[in-house]
C-alpha atoms as a PDB file:
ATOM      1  CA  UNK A   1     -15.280  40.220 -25.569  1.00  0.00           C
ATOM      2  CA  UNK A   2     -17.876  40.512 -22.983  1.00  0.00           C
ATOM      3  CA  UNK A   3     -18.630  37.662 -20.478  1.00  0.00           C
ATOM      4  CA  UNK A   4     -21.634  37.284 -21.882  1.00  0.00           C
ATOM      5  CA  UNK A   5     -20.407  36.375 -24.882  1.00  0.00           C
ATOM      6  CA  UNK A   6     -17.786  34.023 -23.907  1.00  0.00           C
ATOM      7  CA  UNK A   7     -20.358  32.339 -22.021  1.00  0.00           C
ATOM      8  CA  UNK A   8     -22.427  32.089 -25.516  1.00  0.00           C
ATOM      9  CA  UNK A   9     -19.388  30.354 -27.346  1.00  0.00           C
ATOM     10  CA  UNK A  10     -19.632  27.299 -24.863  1.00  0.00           C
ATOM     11  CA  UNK A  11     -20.403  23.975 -26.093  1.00  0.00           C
ATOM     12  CA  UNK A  12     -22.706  22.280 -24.068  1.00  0.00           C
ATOM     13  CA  UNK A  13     -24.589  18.362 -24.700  1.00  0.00           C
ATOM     14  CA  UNK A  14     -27.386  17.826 -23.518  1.00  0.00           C
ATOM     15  CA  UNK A  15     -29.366  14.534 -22.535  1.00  0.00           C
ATOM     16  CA  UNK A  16     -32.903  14.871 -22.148  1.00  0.00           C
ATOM     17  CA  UNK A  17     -34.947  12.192 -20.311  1.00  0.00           C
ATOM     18  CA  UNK A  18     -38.615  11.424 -20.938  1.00  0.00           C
ATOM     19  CA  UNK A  19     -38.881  15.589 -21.958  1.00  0.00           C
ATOM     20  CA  UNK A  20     -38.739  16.299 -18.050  1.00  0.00           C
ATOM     21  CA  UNK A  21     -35.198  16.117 -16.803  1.00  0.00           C
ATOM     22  CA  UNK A  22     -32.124  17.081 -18.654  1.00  0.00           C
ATOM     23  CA  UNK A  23     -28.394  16.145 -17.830  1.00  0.00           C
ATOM     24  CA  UNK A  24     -25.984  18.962 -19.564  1.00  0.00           C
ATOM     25  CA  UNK A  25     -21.714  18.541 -20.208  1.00  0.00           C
ATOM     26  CA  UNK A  26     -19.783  21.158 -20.724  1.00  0.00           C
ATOM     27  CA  UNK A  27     -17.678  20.034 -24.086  1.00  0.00           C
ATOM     28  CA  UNK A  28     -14.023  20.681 -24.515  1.00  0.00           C
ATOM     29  CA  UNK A  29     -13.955  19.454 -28.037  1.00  0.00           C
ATOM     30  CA  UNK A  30     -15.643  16.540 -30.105  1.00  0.00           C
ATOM     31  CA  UNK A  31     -13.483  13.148 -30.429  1.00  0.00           C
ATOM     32  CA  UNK A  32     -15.594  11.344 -32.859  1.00  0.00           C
ATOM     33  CA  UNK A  33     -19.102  12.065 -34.583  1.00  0.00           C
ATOM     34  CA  UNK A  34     -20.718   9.293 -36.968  1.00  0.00           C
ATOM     35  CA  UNK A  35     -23.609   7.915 -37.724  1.00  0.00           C
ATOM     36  CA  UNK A  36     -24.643   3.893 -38.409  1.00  0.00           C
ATOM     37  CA  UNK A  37     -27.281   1.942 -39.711  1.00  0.00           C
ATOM     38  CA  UNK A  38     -28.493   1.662 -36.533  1.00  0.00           C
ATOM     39  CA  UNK A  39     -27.931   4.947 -34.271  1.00  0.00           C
ATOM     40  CA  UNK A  40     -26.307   8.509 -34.095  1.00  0.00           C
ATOM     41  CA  UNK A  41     -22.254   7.566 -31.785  1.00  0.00           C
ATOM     42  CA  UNK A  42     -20.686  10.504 -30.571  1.00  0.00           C
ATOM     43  CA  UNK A  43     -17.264  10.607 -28.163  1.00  0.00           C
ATOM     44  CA  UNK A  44     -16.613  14.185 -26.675  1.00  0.00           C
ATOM     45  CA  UNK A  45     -14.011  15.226 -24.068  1.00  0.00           C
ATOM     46  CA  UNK A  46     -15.849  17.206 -21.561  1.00  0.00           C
ATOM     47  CA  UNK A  47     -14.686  19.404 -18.601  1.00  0.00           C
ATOM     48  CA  UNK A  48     -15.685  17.606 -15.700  1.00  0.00           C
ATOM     49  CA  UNK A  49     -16.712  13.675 -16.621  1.00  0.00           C
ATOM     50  CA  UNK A  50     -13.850  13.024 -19.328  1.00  0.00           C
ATOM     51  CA  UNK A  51     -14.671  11.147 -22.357  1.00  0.00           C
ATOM     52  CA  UNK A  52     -18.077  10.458 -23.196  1.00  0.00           C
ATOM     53  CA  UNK A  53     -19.723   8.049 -25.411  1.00  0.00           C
ATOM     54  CA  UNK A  54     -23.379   8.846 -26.622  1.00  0.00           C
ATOM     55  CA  UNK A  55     -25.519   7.207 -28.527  1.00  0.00           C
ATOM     56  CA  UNK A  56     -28.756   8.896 -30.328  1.00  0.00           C
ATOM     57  CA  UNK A  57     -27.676  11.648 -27.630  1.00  0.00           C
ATOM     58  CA  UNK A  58     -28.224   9.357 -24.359  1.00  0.00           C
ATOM     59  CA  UNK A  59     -24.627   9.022 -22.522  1.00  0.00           C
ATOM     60  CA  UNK A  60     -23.707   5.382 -22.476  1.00  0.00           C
ATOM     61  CA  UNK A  61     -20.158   5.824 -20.199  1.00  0.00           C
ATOM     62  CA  UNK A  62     -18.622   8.460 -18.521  1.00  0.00           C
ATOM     63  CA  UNK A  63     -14.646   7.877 -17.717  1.00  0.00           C
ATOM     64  CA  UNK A  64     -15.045   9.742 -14.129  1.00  0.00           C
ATOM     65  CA  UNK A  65     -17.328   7.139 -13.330  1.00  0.00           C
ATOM     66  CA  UNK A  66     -18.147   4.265 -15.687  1.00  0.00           C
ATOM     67  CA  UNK A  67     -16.598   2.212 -13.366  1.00  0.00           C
ATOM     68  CA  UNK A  68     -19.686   2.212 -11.013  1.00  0.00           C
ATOM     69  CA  UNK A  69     -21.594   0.364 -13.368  1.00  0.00           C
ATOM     70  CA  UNK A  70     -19.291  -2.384 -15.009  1.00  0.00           C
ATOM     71  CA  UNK A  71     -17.800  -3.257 -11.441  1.00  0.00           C
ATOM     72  CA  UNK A  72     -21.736  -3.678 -10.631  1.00  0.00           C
ATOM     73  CA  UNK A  73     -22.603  -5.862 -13.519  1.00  0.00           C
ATOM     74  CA  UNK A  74     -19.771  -8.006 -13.628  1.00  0.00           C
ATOM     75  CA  UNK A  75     -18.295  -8.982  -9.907  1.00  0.00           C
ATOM     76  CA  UNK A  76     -21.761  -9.074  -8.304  1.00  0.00           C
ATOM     77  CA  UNK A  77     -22.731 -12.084 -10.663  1.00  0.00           C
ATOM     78  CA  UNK A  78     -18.946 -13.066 -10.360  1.00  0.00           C
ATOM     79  CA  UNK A  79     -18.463 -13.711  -6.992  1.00  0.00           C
ATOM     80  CA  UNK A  80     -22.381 -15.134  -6.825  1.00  0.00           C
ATOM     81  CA  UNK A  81     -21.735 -17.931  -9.492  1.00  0.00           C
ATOM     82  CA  UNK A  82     -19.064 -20.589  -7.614  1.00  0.00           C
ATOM     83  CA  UNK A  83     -16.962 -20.697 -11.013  1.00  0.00           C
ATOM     84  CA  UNK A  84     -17.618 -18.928 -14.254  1.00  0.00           C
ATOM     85  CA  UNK A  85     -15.508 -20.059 -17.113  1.00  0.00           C
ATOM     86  CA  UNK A  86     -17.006 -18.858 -19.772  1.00  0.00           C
ATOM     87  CA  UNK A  87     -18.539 -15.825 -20.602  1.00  0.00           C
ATOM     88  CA  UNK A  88     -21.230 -14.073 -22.972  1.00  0.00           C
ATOM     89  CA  UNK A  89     -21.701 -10.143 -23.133  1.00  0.00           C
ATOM     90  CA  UNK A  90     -24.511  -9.163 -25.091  1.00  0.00           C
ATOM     91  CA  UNK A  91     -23.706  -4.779 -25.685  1.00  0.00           C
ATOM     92  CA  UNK A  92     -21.420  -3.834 -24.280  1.00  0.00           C
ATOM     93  CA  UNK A  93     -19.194  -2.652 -26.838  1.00  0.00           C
ATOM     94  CA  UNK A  94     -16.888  -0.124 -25.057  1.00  0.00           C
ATOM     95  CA  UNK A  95     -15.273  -3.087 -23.450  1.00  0.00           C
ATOM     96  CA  UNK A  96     -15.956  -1.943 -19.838  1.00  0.00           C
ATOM     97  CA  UNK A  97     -18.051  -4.879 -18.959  1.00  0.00           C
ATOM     98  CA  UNK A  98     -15.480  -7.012 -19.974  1.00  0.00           C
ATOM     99  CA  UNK A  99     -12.273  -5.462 -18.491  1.00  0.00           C
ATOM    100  CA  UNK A 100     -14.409  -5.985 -14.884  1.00  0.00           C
ATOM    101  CA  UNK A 101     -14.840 -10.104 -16.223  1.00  0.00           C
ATOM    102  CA  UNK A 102     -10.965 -10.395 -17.059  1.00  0.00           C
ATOM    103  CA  UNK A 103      -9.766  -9.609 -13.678  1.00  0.00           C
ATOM    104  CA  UNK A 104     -11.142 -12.758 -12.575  1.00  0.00           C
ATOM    105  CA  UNK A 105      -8.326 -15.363 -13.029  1.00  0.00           C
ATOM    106  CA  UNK A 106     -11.332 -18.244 -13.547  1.00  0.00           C
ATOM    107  CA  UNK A 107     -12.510 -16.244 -16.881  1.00  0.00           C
ATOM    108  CA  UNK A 108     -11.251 -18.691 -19.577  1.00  0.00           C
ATOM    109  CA  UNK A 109     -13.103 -16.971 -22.492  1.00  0.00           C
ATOM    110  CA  UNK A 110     -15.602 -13.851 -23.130  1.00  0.00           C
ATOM    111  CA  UNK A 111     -17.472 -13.104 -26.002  1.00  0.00           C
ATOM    112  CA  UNK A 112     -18.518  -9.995 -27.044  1.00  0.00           C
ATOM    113  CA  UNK A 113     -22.270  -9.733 -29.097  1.00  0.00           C
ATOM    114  CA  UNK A 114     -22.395  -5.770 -30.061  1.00  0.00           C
ATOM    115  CA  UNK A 115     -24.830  -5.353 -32.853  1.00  0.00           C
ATOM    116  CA  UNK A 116     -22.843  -1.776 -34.010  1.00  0.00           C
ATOM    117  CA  UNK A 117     -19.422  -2.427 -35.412  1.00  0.00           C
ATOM    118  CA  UNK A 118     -19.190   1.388 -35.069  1.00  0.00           C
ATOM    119  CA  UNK A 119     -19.492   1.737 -31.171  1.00  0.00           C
ATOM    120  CA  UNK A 120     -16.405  -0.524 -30.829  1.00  0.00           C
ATOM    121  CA  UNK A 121     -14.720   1.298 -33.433  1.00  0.00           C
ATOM    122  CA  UNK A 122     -15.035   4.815 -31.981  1.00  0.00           C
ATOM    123  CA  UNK A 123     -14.421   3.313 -28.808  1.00  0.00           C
ATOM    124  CA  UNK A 124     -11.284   1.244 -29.407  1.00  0.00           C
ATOM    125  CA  UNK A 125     -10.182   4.557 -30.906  1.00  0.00           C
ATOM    126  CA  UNK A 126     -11.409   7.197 -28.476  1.00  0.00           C
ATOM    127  CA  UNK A 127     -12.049   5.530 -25.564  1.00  0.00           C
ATOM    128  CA  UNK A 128      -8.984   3.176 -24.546  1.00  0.00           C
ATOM    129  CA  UNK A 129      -9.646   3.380 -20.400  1.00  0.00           C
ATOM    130  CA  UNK A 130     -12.903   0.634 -21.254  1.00  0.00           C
ATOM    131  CA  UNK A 131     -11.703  -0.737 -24.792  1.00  0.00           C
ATOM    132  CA  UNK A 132      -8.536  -1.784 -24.265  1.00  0.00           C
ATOM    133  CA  UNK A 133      -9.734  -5.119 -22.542  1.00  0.00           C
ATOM    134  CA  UNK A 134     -11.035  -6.344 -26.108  1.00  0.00           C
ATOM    135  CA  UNK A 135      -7.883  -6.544 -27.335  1.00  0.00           C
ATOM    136  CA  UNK A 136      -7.002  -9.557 -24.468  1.00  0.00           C
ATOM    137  CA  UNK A 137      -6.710 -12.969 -26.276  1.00  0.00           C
ATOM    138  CA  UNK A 138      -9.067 -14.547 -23.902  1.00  0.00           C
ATOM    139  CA  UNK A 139     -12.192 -12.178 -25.700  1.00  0.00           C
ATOM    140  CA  UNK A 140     -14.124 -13.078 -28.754  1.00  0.00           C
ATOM    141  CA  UNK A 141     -15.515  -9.901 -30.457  1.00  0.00           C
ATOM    142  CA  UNK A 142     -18.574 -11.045 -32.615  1.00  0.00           C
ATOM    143  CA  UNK A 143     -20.807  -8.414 -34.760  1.00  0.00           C
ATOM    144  CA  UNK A 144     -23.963  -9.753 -34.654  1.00  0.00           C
ATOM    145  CA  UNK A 145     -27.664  -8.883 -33.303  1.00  0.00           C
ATOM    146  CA  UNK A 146     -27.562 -10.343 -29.971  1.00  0.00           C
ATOM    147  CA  UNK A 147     -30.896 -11.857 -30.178  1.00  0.00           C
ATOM    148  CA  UNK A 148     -30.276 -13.284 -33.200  1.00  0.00           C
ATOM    149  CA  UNK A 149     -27.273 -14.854 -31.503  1.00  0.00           C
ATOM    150  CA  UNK A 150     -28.503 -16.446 -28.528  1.00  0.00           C
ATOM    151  CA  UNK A 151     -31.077 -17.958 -30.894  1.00  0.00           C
ATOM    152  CA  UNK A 152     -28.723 -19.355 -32.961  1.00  0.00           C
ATOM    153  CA  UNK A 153     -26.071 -20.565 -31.264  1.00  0.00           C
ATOM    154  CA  UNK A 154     -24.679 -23.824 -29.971  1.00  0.00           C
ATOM    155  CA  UNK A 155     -22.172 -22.699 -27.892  1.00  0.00           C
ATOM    156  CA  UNK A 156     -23.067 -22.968 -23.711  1.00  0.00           C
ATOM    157  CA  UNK A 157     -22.176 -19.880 -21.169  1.00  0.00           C
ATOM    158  CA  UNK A 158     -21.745 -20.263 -17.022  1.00  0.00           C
ATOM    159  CA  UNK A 159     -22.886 -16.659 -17.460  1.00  0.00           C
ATOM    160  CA  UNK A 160     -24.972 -14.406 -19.889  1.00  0.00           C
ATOM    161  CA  UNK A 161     -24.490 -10.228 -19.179  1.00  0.00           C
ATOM    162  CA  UNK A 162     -26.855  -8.033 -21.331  1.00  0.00           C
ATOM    163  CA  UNK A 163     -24.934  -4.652 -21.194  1.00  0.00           C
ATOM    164  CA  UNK A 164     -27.587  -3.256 -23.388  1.00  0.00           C
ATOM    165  CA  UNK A 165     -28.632   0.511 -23.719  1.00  0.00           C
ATOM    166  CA  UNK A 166     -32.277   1.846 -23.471  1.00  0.00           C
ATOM    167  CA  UNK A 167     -35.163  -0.437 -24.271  1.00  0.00           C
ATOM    168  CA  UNK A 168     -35.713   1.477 -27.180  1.00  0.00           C
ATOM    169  CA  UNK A 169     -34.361   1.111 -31.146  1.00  0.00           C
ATOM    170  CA  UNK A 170     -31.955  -1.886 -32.001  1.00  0.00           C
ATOM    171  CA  UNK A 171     -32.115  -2.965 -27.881  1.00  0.00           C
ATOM    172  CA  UNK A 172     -36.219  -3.503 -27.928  1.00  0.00           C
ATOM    173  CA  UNK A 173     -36.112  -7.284 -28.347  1.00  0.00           C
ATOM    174  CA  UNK A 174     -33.452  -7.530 -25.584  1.00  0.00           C
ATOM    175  CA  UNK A 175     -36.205  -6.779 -23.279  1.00  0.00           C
ATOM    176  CA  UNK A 176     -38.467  -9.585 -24.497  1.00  0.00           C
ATOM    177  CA  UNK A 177     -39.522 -13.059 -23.546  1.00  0.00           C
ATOM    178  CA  UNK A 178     -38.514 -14.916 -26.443  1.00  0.00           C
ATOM    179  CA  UNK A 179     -34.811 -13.603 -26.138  1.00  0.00           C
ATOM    180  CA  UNK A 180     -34.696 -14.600 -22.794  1.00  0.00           C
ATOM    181  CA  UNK A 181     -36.114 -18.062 -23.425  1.00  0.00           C
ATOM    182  CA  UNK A 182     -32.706 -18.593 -26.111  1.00  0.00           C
ATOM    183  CA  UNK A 183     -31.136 -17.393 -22.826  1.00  0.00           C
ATOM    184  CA  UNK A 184     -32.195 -19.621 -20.669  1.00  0.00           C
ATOM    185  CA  UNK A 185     -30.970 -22.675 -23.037  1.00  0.00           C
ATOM    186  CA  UNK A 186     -27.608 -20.999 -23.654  1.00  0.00           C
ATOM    187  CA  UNK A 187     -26.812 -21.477 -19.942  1.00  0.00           C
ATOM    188  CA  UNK A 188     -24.772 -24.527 -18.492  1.00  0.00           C
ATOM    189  CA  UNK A 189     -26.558 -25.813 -15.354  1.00  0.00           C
ATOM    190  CA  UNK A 190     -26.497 -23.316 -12.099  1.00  0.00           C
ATOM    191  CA  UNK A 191     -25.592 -20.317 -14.680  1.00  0.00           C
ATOM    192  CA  UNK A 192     -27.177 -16.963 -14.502  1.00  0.00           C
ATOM    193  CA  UNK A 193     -28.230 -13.622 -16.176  1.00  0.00           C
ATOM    194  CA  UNK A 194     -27.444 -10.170 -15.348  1.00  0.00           C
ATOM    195  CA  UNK A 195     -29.354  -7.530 -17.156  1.00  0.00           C
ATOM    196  CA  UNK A 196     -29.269  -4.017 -17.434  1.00  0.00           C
ATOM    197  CA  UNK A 197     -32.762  -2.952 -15.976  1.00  0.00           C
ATOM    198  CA  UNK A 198     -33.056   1.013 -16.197  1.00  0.00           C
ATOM    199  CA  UNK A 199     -34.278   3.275 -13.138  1.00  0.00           C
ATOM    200  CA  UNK A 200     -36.780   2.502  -9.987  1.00  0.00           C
ATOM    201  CA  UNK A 201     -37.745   5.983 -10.469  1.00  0.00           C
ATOM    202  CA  UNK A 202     -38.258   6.825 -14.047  1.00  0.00           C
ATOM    203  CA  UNK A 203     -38.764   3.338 -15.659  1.00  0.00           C
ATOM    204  CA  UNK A 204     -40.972   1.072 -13.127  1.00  0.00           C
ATOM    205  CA  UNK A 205     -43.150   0.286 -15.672  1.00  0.00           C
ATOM    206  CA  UNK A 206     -40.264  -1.245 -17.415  1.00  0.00           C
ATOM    207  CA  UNK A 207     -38.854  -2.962 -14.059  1.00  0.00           C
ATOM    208  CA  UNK A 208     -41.866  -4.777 -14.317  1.00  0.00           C
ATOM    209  CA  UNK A 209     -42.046  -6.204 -17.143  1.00  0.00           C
ATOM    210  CA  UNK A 210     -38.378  -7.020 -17.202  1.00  0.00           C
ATOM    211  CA  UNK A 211     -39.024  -8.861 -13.947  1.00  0.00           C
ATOM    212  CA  UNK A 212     -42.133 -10.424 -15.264  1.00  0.00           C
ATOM    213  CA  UNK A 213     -40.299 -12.479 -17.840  1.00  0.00           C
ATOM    214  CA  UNK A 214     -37.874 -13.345 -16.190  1.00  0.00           C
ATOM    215  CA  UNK A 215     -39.794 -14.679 -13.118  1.00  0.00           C
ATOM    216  CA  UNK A 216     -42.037 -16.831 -16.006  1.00  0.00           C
ATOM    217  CA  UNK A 217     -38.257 -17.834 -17.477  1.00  0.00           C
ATOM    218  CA  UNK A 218     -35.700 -18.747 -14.610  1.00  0.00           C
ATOM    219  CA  UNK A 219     -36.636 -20.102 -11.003  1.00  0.00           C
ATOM    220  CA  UNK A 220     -35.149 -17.290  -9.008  1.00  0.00           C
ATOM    221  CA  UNK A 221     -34.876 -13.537  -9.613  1.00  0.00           C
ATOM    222  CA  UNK A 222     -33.414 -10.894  -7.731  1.00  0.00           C
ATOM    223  CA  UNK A 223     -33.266  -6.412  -8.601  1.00  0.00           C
ATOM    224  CA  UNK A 224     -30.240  -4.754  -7.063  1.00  0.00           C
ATOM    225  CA  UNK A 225     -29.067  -1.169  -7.482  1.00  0.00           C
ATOM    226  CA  UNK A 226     -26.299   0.860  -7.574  1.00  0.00           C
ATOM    227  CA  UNK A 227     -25.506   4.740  -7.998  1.00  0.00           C
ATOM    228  CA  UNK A 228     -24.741   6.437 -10.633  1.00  0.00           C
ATOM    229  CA  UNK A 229     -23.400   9.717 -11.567  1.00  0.00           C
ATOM    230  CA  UNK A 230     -24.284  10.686 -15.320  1.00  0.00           C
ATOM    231  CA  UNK A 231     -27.928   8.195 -15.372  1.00  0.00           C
ATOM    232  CA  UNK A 232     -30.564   9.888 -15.377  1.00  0.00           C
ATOM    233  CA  UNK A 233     -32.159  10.234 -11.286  1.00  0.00           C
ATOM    234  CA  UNK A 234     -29.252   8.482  -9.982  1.00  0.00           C
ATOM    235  CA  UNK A 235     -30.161   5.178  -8.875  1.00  0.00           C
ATOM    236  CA  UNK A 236     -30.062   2.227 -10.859  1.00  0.00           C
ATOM    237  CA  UNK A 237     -31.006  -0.904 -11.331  1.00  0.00           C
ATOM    238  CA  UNK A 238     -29.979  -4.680 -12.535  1.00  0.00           C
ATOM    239  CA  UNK A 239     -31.900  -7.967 -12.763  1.00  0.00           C
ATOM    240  CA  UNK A 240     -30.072 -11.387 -11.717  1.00  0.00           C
ATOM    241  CA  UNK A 241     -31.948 -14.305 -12.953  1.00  0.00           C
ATOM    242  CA  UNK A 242     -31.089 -18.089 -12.897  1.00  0.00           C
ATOM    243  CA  UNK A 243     -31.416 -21.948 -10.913  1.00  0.00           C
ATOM    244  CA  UNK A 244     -33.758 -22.318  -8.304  1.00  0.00           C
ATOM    245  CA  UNK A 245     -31.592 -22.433  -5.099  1.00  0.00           C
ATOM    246  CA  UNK A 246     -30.003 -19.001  -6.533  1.00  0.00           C
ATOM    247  CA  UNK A 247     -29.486 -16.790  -3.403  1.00  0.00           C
ATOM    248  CA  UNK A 248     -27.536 -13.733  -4.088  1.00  0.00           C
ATOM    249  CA  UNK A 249     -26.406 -13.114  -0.477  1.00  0.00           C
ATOM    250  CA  UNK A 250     -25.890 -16.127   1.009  1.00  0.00           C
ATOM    251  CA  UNK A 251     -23.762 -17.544  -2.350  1.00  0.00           C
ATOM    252  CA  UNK A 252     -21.689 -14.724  -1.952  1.00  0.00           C
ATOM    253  CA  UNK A 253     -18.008 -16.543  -2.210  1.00  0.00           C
ATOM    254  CA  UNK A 254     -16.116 -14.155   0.858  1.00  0.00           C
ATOM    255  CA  UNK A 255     -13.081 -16.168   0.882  1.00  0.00           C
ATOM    256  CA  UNK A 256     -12.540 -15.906  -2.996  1.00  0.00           C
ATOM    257  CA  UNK A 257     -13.700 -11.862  -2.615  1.00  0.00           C
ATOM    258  CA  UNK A 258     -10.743 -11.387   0.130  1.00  0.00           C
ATOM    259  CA  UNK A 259      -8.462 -14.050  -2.445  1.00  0.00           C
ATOM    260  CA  UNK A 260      -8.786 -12.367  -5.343  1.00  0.00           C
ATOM    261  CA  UNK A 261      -8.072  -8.852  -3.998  1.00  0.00           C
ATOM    262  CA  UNK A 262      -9.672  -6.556  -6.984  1.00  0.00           C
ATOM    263  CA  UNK A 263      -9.477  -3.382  -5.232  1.00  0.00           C
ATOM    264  CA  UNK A 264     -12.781  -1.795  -6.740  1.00  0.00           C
ATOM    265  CA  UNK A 265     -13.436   1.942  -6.374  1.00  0.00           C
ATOM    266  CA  UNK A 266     -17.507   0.936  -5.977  1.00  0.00           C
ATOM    267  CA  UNK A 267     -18.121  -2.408  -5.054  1.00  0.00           C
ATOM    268  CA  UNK A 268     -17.553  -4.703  -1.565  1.00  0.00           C
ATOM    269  CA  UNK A 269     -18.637  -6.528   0.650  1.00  0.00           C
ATOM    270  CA  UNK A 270     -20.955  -4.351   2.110  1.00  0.00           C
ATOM    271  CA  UNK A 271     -22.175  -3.370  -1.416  1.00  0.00           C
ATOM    272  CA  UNK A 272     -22.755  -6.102  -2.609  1.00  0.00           C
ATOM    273  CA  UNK A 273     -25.066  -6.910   0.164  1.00  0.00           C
ATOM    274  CA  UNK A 274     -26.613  -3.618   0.053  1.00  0.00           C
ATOM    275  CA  UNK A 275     -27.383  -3.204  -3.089  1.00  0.00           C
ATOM    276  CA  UNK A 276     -30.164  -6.499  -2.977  1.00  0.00           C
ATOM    277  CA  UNK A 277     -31.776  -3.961  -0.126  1.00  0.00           C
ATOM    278  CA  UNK A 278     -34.361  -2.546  -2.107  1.00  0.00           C
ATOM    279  CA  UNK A 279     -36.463   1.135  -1.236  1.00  0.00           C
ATOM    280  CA  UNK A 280     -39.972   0.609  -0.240  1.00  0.00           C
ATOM    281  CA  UNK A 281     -40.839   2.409  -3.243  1.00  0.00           C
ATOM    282  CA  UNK A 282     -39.603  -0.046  -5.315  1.00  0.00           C
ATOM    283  CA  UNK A 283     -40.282  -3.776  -3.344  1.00  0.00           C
ATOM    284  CA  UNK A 284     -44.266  -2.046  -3.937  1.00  0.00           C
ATOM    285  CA  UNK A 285     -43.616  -1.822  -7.268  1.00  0.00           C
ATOM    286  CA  UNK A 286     -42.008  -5.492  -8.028  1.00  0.00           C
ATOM    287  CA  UNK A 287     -43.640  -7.240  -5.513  1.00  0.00           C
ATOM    288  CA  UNK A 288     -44.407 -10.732  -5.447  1.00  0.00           C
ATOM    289  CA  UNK A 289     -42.058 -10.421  -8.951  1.00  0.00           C
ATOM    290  CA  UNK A 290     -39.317 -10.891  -6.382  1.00  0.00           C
ATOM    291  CA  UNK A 291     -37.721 -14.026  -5.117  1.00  0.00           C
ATOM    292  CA  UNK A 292     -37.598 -14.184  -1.352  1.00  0.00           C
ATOM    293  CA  UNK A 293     -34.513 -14.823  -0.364  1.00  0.00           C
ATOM    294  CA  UNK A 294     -32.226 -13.382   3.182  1.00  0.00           C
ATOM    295  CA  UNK A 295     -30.886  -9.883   3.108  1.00  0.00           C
ATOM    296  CA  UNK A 296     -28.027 -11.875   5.418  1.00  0.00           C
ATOM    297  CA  UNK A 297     -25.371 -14.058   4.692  1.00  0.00           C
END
């Protein structure tokens, strides 16, 4: 057999992004391949990033680096918020999100909103390294639209995370004012939101709007970033929303941070401070959007 035609019996997947930029994995062998009513799940093993979840072909988590993003979502809002008790994950259904909230010995209870009983299916099956954490007795897995949740419900959170994929499909109305107004009344006093709030670079358009409702929603809003491996351009983003005297750096709890020990492969001190630091490209782009607050504890 030629090496030519070796090469040609490769398995690749390929993401493409907005038809301009695509992100290709070389596969070892599929894990898992179904389809719901709401979206296309796939789990592959692949020769350089591990397992892979995709959904509708867009890769959700990586295990080389999935990490990145759930220690970003959950300890930044963690170690902002003086106590969090209780918890409410909207997406999220790998479990990775979670597993970050758990190591936090003030975490009483979590629970999980996925709207696709089949992503934590595949994933409690193929990808153990994020869903083992849902099996803890201290998480509440609930299949249910999110937004249909938070309008619904009676039960109060110290903190609301929307782990939620693309703004596009089933995750639309997680973008939207209304959900965020259910939000809002969900949260016990001095709570907060973290949201998933796609790229500077490819999505400002969508920055914006997420950052308009919010601002017209909760007193205080802040944008950080982190990197990011297998997203699309690299750099991400999340929103933090909630009370008026909200102040992402200077609430930063140092003592518990150096107390509670997590040993993180992304996040610290200095990252966490960091990561409110936003390009110039970006501030333009938000703008007045932005809460002022000090870039210095």
């Amino acid at each position: 057999m030629t090496e030519t035609a070796k090469q040609r019996l490769e398995l690749w997947v390929e993401e493409l992004h907005q038809k301009q930029l695509g992100l290709r994995y070389k596969v070892r062998r599929t894990l898992y391949s179904g389809e719901s009513d709401y979206q296309q799940i796939d789990v592959v093993e692949t020769e350089g990033f591990g397992r892979m979840l995709f959904n509708d072909s867009i890769a959700m988590v990586s295990e080389r680096d999935e990490w990145v993003y759930h220690e970003m979502i959950a300890h930044v809002p963690m170690f902002v918020h003086p106590r969090v008790a209780r918890v409410l994950v909207i997406g999220g259904g790998d479990g990775g999100t979670v597993r970050e909230l758990l190591r936090h010995p003030s975490i009483e209870t979590v629970r999980l909103v996925e709207i696709d009983a089949l992503v934590v299916e595949a994933c409690r099956e193929h990808l153990k390294l994020t869903s083992q954490a849902l099996d803890d007795p201290r998480v509440t897995v609930t299949i249910e639209d999110g937004v249909k949740f938070v309008k619904d419900t009676d039960e109060r959170y110290d903190l609301v995370i929307v782990d939620s994929t693309d703004p596009i499909g089933p995750a639309t109305p997680l973008f939207g004012a209304e959900f965020y107004g259910n939000v809002k009344r969900i949260l016990e006093r001095g709570g907060c939101v973290v949201s998933q709030a796609e790229s500077p670079f490819y999505e400002p358009e969508q920055q914006r709007s997420l950052l308009t409702i919010l601002s017209e929603t909760f007193e205080r809003t802040a944008i950080y970033n982190y990197s990011n491996l297998t997203y699309p351009g690299g750099l991400w983003s999340f929103t933090l929303a909630g009370r008026r005297d909200l102040c992402p750096i200077a609430d930063f709890d140092a003592a518990r941070f150096d107390r509670e020990n997590l040993e993180c492969r992304y996040y610290n001190r200095a990252i966490h401070r960091g990561a409110f630091i936003l390009p110039e490209f970006q501030r333009a782009n938000l703008g007045a959007l932005l809460s002022p607050f000090k870039t210095e504890p």
